[in-house]
C-alpha atoms as a PDB file:
ATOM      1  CA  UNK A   1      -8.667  28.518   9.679  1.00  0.00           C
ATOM      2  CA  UNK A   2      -8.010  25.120  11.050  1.00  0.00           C
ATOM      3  CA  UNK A   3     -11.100  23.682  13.115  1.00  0.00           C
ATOM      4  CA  UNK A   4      -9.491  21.843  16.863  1.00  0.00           C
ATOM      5  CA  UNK A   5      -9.960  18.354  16.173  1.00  0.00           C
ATOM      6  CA  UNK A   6     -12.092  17.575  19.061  1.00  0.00           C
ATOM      7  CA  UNK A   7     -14.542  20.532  18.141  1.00  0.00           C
ATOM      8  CA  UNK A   8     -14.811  19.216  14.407  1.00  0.00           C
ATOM      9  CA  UNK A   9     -15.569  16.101  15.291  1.00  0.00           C
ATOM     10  CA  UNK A  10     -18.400  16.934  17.651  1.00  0.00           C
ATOM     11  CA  UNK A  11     -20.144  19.262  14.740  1.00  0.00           C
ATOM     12  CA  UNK A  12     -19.541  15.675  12.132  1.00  0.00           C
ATOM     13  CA  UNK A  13     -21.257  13.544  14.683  1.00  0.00           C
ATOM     14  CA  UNK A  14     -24.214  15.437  14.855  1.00  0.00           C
ATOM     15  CA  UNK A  15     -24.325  16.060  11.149  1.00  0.00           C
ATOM     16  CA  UNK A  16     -24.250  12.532  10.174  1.00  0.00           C
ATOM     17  CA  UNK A  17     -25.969  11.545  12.927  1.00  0.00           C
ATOM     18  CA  UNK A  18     -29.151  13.089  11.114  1.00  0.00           C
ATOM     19  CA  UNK A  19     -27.939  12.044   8.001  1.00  0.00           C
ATOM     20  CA  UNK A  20     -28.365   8.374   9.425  1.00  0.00           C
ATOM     21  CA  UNK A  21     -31.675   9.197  11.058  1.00  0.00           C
ATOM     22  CA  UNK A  22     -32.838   9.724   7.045  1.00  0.00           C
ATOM     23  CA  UNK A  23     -30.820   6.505   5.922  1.00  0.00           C
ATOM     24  CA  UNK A  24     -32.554   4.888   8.465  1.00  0.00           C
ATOM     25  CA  UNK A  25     -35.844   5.277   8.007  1.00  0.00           C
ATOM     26  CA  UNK A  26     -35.997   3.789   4.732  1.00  0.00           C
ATOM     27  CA  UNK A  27     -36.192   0.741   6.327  1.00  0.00           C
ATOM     28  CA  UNK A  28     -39.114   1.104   8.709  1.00  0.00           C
ATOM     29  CA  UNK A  29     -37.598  -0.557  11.897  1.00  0.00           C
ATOM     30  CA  UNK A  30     -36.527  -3.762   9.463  1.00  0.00           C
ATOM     31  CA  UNK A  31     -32.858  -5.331   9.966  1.00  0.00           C
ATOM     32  CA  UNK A  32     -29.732  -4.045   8.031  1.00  0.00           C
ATOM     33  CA  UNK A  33     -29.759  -6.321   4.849  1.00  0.00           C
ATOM     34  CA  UNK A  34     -33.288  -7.975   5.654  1.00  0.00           C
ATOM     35  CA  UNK A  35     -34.627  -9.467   1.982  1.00  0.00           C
ATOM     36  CA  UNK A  36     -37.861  -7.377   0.496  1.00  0.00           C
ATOM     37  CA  UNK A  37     -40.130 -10.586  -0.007  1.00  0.00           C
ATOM     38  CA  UNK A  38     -41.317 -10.975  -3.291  1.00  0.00           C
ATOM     39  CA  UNK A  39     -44.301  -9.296  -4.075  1.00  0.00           C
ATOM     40  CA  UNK A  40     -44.018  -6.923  -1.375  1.00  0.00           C
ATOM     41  CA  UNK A  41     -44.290  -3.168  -2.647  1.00  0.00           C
ATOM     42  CA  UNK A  42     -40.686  -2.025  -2.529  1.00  0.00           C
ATOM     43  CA  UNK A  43     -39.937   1.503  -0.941  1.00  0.00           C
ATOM     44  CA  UNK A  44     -38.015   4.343  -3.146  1.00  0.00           C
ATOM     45  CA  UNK A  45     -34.403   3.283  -3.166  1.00  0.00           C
ATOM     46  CA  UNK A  46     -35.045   0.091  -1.235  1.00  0.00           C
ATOM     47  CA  UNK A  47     -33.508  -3.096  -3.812  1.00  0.00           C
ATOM     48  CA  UNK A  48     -35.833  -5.969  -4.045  1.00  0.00           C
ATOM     49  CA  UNK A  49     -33.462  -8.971  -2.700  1.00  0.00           C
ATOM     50  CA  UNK A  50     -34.930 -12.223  -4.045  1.00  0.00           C
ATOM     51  CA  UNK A  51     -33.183 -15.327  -4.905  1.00  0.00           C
ATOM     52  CA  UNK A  52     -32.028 -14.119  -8.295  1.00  0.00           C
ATOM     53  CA  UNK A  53     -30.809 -10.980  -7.488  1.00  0.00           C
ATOM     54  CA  UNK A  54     -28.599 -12.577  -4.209  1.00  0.00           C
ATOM     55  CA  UNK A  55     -27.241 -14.772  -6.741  1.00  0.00           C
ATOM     56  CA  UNK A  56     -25.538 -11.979  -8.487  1.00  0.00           C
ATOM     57  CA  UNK A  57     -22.193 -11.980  -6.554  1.00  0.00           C
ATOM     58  CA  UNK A  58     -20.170 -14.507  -4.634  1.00  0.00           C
ATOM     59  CA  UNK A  59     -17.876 -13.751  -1.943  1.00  0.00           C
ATOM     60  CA  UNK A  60     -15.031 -16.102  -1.666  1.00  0.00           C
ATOM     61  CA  UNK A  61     -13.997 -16.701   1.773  1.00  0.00           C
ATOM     62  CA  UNK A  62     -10.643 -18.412   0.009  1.00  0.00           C
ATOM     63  CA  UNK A  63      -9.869 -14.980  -2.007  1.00  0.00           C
ATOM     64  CA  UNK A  64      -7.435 -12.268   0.016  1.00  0.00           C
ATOM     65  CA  UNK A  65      -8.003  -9.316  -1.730  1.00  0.00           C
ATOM     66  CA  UNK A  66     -10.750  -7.085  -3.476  1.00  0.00           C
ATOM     67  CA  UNK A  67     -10.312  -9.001  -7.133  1.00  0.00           C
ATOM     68  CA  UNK A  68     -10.392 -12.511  -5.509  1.00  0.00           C
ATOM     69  CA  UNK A  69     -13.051 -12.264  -2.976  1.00  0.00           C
ATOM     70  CA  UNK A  70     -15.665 -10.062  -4.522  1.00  0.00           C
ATOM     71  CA  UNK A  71     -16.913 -12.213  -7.736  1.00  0.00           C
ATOM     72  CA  UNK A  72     -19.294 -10.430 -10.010  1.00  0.00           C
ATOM     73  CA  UNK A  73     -21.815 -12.900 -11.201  1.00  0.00           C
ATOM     74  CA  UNK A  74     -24.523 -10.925 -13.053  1.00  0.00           C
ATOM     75  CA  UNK A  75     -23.844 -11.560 -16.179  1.00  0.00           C
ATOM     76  CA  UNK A  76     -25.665  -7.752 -18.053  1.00  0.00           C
ATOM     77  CA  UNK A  77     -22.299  -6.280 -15.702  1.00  0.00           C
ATOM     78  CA  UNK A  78     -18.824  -6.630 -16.696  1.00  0.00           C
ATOM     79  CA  UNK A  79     -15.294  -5.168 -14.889  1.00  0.00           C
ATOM     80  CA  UNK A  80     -13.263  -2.687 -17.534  1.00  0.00           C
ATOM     81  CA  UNK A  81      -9.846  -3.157 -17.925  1.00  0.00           C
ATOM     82  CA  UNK A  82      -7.469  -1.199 -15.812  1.00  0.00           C
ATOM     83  CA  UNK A  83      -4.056   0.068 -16.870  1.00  0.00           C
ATOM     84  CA  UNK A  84      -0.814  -2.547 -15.758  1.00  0.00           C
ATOM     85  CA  UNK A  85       0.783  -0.444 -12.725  1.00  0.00           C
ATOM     86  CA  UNK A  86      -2.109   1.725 -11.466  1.00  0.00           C
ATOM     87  CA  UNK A  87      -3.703   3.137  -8.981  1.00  0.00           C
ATOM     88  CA  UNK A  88      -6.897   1.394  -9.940  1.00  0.00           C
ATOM     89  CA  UNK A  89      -5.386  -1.972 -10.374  1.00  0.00           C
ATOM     90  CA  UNK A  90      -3.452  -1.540  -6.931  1.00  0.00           C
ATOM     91  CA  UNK A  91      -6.339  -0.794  -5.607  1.00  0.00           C
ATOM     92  CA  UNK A  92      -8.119  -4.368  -6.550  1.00  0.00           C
ATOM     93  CA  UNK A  93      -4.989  -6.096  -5.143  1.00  0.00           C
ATOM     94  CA  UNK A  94      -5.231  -4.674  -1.597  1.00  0.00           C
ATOM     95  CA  UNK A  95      -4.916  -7.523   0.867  1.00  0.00           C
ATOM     96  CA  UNK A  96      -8.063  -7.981   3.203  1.00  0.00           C
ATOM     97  CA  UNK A  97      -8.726  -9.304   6.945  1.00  0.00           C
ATOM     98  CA  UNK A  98     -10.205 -12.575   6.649  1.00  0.00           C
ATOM     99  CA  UNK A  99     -14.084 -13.235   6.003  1.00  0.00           C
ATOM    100  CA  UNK A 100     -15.763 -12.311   9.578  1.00  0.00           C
ATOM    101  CA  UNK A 101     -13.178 -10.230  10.582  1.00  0.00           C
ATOM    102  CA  UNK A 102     -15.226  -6.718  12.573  1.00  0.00           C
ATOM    103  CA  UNK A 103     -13.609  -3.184  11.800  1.00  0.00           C
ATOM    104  CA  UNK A 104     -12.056  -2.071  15.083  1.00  0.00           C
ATOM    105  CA  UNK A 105     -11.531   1.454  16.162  1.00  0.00           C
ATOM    106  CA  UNK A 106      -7.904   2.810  17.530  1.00  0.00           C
ATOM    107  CA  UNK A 107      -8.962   1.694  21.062  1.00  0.00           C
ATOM    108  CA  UNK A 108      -9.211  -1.652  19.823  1.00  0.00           C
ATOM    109  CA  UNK A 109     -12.590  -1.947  20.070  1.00  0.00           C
ATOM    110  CA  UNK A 110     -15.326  -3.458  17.974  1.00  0.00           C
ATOM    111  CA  UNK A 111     -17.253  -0.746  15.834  1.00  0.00           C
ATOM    112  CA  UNK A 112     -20.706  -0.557  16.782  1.00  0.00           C
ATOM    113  CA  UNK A 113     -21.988  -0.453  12.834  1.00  0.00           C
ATOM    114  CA  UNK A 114     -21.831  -3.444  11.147  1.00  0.00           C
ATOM    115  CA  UNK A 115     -21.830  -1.964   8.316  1.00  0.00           C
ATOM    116  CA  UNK A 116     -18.797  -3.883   6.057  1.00  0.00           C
ATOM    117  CA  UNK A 117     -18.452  -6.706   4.252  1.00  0.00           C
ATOM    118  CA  UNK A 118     -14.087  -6.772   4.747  1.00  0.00           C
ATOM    119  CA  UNK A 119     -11.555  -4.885   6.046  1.00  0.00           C
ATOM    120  CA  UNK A 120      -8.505  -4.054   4.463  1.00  0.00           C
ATOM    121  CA  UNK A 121      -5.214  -5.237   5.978  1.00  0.00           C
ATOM    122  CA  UNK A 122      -3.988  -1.607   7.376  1.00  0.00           C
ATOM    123  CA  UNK A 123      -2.829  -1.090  10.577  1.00  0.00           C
ATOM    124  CA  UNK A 124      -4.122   2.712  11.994  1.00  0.00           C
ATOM    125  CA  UNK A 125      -1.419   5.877  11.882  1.00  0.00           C
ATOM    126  CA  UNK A 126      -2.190   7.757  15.384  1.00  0.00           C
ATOM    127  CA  UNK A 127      -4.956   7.590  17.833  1.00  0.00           C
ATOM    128  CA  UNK A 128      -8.089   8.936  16.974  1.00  0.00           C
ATOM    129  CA  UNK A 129      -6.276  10.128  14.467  1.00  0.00           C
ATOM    130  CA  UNK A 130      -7.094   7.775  11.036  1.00  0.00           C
ATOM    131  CA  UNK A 131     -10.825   9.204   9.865  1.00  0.00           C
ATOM    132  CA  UNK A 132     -12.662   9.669   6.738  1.00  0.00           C
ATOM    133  CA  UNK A 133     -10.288  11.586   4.386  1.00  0.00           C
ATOM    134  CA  UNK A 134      -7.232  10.004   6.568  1.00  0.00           C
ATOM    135  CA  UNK A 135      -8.129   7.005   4.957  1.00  0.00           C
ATOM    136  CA  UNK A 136      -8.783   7.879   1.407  1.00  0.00           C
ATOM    137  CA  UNK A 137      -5.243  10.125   1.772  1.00  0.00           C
ATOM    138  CA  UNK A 138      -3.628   6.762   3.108  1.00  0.00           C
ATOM    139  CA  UNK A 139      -4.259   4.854   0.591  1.00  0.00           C
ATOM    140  CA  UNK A 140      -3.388   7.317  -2.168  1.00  0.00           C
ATOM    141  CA  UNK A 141       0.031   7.453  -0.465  1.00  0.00           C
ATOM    142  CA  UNK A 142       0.676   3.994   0.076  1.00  0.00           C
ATOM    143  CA  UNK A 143       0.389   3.695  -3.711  1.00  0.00           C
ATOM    144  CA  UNK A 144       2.516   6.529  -4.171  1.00  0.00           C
ATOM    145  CA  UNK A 145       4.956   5.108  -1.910  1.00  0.00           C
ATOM    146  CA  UNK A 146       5.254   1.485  -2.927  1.00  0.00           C
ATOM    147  CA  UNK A 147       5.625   2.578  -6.249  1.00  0.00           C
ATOM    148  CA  UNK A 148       8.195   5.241  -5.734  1.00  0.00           C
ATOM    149  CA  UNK A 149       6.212   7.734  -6.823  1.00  0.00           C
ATOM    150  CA  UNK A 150       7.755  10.121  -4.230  1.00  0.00           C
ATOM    151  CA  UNK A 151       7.490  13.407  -6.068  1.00  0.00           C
ATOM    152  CA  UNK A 152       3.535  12.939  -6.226  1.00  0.00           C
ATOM    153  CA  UNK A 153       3.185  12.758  -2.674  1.00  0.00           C
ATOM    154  CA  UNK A 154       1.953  16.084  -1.616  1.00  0.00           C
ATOM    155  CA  UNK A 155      -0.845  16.753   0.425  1.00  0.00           C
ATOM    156  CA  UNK A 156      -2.844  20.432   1.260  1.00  0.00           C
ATOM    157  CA  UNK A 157      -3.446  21.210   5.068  1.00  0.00           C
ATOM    158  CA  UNK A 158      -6.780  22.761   5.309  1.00  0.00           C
ATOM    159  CA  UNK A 159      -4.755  26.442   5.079  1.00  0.00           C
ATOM    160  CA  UNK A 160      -4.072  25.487   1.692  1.00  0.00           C
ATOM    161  CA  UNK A 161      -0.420  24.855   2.892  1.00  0.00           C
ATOM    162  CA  UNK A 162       1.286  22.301   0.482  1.00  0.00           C
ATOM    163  CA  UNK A 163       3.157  19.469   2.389  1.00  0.00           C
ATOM    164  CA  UNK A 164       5.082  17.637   0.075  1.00  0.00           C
ATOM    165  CA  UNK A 165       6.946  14.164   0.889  1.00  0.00           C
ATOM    166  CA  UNK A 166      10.230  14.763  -0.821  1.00  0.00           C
ATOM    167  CA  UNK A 167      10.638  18.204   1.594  1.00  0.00           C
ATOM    168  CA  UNK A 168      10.290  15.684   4.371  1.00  0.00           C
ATOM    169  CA  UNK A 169      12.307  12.958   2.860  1.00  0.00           C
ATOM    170  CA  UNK A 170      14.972  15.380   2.883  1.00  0.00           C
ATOM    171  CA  UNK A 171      15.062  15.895   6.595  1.00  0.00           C
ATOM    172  CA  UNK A 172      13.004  19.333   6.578  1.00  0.00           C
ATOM    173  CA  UNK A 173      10.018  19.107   8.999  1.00  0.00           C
ATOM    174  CA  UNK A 174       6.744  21.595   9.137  1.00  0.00           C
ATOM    175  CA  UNK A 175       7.091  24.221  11.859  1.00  0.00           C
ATOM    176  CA  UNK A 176       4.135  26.039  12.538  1.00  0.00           C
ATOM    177  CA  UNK A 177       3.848  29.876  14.270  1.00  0.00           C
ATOM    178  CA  UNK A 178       0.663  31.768  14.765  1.00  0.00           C
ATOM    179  CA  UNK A 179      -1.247  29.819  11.824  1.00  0.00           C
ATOM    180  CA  UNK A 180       1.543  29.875   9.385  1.00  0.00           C
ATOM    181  CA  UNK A 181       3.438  26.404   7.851  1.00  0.00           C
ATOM    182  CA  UNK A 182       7.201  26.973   7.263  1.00  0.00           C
ATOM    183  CA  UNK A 183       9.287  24.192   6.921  1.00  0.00           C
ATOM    184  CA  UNK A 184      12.392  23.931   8.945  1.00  0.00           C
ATOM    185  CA  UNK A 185      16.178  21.617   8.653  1.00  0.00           C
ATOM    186  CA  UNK A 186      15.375  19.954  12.266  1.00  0.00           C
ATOM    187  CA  UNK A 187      14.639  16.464  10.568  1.00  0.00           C
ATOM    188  CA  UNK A 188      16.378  13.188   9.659  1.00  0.00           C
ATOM    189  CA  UNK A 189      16.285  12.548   5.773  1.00  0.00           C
ATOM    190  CA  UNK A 190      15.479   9.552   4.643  1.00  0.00           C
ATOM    191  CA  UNK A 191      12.633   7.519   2.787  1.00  0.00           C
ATOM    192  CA  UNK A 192      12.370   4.538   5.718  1.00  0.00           C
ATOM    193  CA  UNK A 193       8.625   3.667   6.247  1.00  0.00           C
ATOM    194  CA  UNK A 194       8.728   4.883   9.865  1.00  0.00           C
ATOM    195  CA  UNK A 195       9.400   8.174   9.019  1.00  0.00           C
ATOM    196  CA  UNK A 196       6.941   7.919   5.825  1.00  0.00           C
ATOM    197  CA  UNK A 197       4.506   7.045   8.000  1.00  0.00           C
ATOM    198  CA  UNK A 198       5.090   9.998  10.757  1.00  0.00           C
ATOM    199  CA  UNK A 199       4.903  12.499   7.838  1.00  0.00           C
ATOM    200  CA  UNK A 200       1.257  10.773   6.671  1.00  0.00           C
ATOM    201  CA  UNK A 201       0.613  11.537  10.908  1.00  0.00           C
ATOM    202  CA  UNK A 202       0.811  15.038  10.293  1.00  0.00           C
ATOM    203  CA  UNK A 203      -1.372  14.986   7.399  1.00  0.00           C
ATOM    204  CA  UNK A 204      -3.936  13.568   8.995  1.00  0.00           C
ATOM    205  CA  UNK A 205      -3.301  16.020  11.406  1.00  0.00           C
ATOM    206  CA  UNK A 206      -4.028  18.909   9.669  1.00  0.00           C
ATOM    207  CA  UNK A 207      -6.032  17.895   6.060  1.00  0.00           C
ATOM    208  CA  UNK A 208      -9.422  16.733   5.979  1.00  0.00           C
ATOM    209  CA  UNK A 209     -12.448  16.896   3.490  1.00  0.00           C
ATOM    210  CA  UNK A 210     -12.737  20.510   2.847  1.00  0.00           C
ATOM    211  CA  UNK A 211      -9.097  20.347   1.522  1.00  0.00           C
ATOM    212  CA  UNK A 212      -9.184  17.329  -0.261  1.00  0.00           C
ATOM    213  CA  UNK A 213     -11.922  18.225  -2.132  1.00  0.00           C
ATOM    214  CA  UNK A 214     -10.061  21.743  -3.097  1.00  0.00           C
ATOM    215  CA  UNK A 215      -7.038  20.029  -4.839  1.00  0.00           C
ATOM    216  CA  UNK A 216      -8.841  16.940  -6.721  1.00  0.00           C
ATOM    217  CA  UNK A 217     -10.934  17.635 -10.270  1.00  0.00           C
ATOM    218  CA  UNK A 218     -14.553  16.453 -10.654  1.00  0.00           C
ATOM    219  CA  UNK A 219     -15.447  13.276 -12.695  1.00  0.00           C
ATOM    220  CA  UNK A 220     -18.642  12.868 -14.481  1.00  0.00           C
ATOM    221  CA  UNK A 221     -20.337   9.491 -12.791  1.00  0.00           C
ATOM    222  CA  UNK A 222     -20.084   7.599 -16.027  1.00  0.00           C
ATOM    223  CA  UNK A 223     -16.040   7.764 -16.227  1.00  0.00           C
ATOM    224  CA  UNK A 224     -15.707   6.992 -12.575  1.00  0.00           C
ATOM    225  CA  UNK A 225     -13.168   4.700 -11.958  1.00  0.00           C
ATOM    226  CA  UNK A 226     -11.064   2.698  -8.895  1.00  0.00           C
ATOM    227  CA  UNK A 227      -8.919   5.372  -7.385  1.00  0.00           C
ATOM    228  CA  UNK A 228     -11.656   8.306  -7.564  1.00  0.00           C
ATOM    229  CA  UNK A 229     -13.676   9.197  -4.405  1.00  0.00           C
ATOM    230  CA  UNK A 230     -17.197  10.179  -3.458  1.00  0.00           C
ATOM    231  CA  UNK A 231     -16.627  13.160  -1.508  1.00  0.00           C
ATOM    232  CA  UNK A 232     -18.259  16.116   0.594  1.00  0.00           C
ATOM    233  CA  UNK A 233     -15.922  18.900   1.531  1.00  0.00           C
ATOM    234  CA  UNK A 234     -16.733  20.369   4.131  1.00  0.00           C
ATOM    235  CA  UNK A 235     -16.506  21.505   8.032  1.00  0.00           C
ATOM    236  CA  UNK A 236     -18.229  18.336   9.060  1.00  0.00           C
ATOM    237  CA  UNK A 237     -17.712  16.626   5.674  1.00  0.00           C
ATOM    238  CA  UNK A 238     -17.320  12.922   4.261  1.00  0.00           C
ATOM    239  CA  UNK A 239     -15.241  11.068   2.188  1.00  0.00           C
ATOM    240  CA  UNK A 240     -15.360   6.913   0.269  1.00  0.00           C
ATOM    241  CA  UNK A 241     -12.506   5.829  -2.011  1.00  0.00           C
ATOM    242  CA  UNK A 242     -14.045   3.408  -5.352  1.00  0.00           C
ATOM    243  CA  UNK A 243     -12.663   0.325  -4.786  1.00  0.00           C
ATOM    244  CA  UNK A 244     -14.042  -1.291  -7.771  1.00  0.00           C
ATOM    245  CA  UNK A 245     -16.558  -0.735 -10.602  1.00  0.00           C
ATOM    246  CA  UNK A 246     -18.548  -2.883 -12.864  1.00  0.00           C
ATOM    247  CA  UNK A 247     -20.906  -1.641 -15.807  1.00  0.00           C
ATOM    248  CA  UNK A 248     -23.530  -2.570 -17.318  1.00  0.00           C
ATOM    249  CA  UNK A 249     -23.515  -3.892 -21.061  1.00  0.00           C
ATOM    250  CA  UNK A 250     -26.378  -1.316 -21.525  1.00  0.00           C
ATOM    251  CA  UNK A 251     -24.825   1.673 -20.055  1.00  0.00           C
ATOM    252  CA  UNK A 252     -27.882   2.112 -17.790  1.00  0.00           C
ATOM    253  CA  UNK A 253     -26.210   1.292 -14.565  1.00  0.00           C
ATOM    254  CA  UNK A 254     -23.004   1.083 -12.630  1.00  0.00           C
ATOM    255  CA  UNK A 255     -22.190  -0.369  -9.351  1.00  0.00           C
ATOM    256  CA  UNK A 256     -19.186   0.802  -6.804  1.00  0.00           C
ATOM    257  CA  UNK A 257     -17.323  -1.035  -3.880  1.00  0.00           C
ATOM    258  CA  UNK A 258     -16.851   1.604  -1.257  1.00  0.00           C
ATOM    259  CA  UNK A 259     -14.067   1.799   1.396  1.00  0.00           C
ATOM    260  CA  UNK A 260     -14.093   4.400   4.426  1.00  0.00           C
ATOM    261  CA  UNK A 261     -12.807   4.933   7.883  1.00  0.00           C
ATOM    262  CA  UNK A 262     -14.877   6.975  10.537  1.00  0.00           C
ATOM    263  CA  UNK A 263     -14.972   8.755  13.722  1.00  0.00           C
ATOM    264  CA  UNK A 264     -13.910   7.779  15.771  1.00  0.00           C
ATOM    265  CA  UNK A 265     -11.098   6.805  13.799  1.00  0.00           C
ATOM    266  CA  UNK A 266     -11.067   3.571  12.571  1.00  0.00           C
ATOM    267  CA  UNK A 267      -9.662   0.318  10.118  1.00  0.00           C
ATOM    268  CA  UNK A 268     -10.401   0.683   6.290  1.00  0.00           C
ATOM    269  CA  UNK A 269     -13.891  -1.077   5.940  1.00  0.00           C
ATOM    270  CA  UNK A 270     -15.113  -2.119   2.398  1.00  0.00           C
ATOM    271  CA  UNK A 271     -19.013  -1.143   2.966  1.00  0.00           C
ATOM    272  CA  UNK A 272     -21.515  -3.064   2.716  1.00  0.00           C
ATOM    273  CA  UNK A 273     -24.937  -2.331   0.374  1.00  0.00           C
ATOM    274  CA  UNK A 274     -28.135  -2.938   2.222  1.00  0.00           C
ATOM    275  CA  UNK A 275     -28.856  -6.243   0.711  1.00  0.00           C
ATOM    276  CA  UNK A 276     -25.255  -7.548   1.637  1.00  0.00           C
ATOM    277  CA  UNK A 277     -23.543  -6.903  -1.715  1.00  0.00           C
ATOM    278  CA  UNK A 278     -20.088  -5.158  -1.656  1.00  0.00           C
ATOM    279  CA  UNK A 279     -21.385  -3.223  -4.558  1.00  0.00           C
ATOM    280  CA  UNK A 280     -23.648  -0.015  -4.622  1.00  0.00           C
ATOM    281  CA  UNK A 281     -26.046   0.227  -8.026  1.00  0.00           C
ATOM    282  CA  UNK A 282     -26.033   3.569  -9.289  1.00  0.00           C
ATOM    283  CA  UNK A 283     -28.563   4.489 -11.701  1.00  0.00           C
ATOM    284  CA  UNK A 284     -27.387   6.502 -14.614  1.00  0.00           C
ATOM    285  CA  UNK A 285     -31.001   7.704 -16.084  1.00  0.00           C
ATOM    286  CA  UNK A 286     -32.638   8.339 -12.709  1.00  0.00           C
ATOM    287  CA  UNK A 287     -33.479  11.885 -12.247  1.00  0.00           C
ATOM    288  CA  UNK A 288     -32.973  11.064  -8.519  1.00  0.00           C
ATOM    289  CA  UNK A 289     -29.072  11.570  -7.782  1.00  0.00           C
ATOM    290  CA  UNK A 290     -28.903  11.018  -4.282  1.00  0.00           C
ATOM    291  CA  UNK A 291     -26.536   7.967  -3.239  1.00  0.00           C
ATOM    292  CA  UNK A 292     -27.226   6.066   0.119  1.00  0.00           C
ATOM    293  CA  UNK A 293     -24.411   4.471   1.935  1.00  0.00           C
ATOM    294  CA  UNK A 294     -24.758   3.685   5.438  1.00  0.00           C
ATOM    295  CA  UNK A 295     -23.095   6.582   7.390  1.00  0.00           C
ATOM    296  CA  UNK A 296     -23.264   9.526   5.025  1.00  0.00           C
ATOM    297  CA  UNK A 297     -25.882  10.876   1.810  1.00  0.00           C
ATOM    298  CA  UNK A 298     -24.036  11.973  -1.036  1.00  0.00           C
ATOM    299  CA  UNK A 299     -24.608  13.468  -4.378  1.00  0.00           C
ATOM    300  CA  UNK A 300     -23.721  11.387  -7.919  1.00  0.00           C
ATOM    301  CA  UNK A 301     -22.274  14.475  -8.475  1.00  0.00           C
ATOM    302  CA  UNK A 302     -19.588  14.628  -5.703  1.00  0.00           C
ATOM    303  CA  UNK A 303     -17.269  12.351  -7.800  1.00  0.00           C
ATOM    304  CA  UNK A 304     -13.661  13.461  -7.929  1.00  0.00           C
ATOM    305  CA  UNK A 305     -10.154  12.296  -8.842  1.00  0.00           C
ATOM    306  CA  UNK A 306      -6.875  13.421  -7.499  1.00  0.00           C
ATOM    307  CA  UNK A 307      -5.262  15.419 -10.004  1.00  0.00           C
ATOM    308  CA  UNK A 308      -1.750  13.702 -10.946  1.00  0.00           C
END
């Protein structure tokens, strides 16, 4: 059964809004990003930022996407090769906002959170429409679709109705009666972005976290790459695309560039790590597998990848 829009997002705002009460706290009343000063105990989870550590990174105000603005610096991490032509390498290409640039919601308005470090170069599909898994879904597609990839374009309302691109393309458009998808002739075909775009509308409409997370496969942590997603399905759930990953030479460690959208619904942001780094460090040994990010507590379990 399909939650009203309006009613799921009142139950996610008061979910995550104790999920950020506990994200919160770990800072003790300090600033977002404030610096640890050396010698200073550090709390559980908390990064000690000192000069060295800050120095890890660069972000190049002159660079217009992920691969040219983010610059990895520490020299025990290294980026792995991605295959010519996919997902994850399309993903490192995405064209961002320039340096400074705030996330703004679908009024137009300035998000609240300053909790990015960029924002990619999308415009928003709807009102309050673009959320968590909007976003993640939106991307995926935009792939799909620049690449002509049309048969892969398929999405699963939370029903578990399948609503494939290539119906649409042809000019057949979802009619829905007492709870049930059917699809009906009433449509134009073609494969114009307008239309492309209308069909990702009613998507958005109807999927969300719980059935996202139903049609992708789990990844172990260790084999994550750009492309997979961090993701709790639920009824409220949560949902980041991997932008990027780095290793370490030791296979101790990994960090992850994050993107999301929110509610209300929002622009893509690339998050931001409490010390100001576009990556998140991920402990692979740690017997603690809880990841912080700065609107929603996940699992290092919760990994998943769409499955073709």
């Amino acid at each position: 059964m399909r939650i009203h829009r309006t009613l799921y997002c009142i139950l996610v705002c008061g979910f995550l809004s104790s999920m950020n009460a506990l994200y919160s706290q770990r800072y003790d009343g300090e600033e977002f990003g404030d610096a640890v000063p050396v010698g200073q105990e550090v709390r559980p989870g908390v990064r000690l930022c000192t000069e060295e550590t800050q120095a890890d990174y660069k972000i190049d105000a002159k660079g217009n996407t992920i691969l040219t603005r983010y610059i990895n610096q520490d020299p025990n991490y290294y980026r792995p090769e991605v295959v010519k032509g996919s997902y994850a390498e399309w993903l490192l290409n995405r064209e961002l906002y320039p340096v400074g640039y705030k996330t703004h919601l679908y009024d137009g308005s300035i998000k609240a959170n300053k909790c990015q470090v960029g924002v990619l170069k999308y415009d928003l599909i709807g009102e309050d429409l673009q959320q968590c898994a909007d976003a993640a879904i939106r991307l995926r597609a935009e792939f799909l679709y620049e690449t002509k990839q049309y048969d892969k374009i398929h999405f699963n309302f939370t029903s578990g109705f399948r609503c494939e691109y290539k119906r649409w393309a042809m000019g057949l458009r979802v009619q829905l009666k007492k709870n049930q998808a059917t699809w009906v002739k009433t449509g134009t075909p073609g494969y114009d972005y307008p239309s492309f775009k209308n069909y990702l509308k009613l998507v958005f409409t109807y999927a969300g976290t719980y059935s996202m997370s139903k049609e992708m496969k789990s990844v172990p942590v260790e084999n994550v790459q750009p492309g997979d997603v961090l993701i709790f399905g639920g009824m409220p759930g949560h949902v980041l695309t991997v932008m990027d990953v780095l290793r370490s030479k030791d296979n101790k460690t990994v960090k992850m560039m994050f993107s999301q959208s929110y509610m209300p619904a929002q622009e893509i942001e690339i998050l931001k790590n409490e010390d100001g780094s576009p990556w998140f460090t991920i402990d692979l040994k740690s017997e603690d597998t809880t990841i912080f990010t700065p609107e929603f507590v996940f699992n290092r379990n919760q990994f998943k990848r769409w499955a073709d």
